[in-house]
C-alpha atoms as a PDB file:
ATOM      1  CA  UNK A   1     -15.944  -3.545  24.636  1.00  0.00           C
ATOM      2  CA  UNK A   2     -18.830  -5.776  23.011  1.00  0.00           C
ATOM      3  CA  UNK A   3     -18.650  -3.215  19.924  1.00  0.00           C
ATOM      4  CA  UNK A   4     -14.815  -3.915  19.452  1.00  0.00           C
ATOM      5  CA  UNK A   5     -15.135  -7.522  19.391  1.00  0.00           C
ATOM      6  CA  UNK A   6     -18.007  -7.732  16.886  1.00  0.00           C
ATOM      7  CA  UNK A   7     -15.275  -5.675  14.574  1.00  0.00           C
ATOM      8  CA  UNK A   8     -12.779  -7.618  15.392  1.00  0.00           C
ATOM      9  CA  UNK A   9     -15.071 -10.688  14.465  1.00  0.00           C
ATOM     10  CA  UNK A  10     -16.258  -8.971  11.528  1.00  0.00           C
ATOM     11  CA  UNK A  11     -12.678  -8.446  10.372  1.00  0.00           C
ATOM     12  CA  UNK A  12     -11.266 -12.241  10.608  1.00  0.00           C
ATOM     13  CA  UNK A  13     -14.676 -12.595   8.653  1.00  0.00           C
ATOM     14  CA  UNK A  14     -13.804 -10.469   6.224  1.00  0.00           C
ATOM     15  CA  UNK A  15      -9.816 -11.216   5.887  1.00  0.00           C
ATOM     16  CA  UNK A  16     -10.993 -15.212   5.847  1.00  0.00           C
ATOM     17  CA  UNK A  17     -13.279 -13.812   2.567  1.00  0.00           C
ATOM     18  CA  UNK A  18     -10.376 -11.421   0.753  1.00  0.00           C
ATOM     19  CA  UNK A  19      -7.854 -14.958   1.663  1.00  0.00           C
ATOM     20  CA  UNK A  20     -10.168 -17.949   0.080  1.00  0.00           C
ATOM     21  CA  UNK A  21     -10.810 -15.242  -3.003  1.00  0.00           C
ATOM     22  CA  UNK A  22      -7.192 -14.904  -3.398  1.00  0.00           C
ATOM     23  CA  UNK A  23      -7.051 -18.353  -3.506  1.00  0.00           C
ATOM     24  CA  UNK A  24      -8.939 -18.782  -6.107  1.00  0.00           C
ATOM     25  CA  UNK A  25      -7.546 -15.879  -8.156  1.00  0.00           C
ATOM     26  CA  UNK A  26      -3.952 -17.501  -7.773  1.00  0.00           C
ATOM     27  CA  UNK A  27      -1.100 -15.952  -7.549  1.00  0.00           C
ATOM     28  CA  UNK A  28      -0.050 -15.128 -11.309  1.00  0.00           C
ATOM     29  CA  UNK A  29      -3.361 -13.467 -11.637  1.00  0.00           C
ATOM     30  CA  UNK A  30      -3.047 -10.889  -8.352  1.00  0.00           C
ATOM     31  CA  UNK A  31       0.370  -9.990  -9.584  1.00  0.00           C
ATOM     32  CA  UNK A  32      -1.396  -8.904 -12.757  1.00  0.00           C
ATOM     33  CA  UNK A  33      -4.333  -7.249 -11.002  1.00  0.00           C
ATOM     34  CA  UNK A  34      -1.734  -5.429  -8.648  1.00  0.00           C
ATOM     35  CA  UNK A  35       0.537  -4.241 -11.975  1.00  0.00           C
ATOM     36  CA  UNK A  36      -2.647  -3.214 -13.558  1.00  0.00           C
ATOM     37  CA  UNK A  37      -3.984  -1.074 -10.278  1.00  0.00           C
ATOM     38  CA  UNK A  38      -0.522   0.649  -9.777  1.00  0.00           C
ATOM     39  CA  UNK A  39       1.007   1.078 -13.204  1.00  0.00           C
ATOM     40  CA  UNK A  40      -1.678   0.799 -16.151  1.00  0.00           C
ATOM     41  CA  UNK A  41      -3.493   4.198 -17.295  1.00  0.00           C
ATOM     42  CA  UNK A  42      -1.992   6.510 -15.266  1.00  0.00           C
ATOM     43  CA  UNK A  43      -2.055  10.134 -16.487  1.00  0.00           C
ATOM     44  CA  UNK A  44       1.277  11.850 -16.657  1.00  0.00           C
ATOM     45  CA  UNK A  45      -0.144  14.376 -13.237  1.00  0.00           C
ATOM     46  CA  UNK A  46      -1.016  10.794 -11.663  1.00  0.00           C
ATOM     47  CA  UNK A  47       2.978  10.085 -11.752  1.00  0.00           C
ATOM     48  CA  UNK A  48       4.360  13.502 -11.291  1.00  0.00           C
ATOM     49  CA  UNK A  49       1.903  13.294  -7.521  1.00  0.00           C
ATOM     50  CA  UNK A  50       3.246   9.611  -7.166  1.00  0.00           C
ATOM     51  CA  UNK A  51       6.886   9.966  -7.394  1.00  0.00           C
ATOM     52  CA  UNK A  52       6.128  13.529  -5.462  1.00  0.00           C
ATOM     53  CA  UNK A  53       4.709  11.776  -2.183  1.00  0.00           C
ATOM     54  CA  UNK A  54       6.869   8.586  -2.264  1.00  0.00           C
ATOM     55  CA  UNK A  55      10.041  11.445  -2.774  1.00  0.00           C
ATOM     56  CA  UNK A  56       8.953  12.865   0.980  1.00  0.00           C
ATOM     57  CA  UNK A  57      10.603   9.971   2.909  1.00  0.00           C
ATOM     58  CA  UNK A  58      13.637  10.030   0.914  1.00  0.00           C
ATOM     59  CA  UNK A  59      13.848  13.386   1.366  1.00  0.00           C
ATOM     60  CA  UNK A  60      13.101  13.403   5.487  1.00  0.00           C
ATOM     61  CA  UNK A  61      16.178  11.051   5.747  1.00  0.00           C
ATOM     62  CA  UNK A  62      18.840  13.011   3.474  1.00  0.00           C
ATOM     63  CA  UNK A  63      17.993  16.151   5.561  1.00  0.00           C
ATOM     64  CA  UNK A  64      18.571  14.360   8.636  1.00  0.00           C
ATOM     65  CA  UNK A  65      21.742  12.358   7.843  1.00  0.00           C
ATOM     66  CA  UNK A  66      22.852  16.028   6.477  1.00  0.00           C
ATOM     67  CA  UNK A  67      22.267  17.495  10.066  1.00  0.00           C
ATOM     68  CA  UNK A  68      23.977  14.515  11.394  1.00  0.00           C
ATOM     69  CA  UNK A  69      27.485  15.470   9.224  1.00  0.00           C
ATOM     70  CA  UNK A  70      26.786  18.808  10.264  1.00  0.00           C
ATOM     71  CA  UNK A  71      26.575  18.085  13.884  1.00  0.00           C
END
């Protein structure tokens, strides 16, 4: 139990850091750094796997509202 609460201590810790640098970074600028992370210099293999594994979900609910008119 003493273990879980130094993590949990060490996490408000930590989100208080990632928070006050966010801050400081403004908003504008973490837009920019989140377009740049998820959209800048990806190979064409990096998109093919991206729009593969965020195409699962979609997928998982068409099959299932296909069973459903089947049903």
């Amino acid at each position: 139990m003493k273990n879980l609460s130094e993590k949990f201590t060490t996490f408000i810790q930590d989100f208080k850091n990632v928070h006050q640098e966010a801050k400081k970074q403004g908003f504008v600028n973490i837009m920019k750094l989140l377009w740049k992370d998820l959209f800048v210099g990806r190979t064409a293999f990096q998109w093919i796997y991206l729009l593969l594994l965020s195409s699962v979900p979609f997928f998982l609910e068409w099959t299932k509202a296909l069973k459903k008119e089947v049903a």
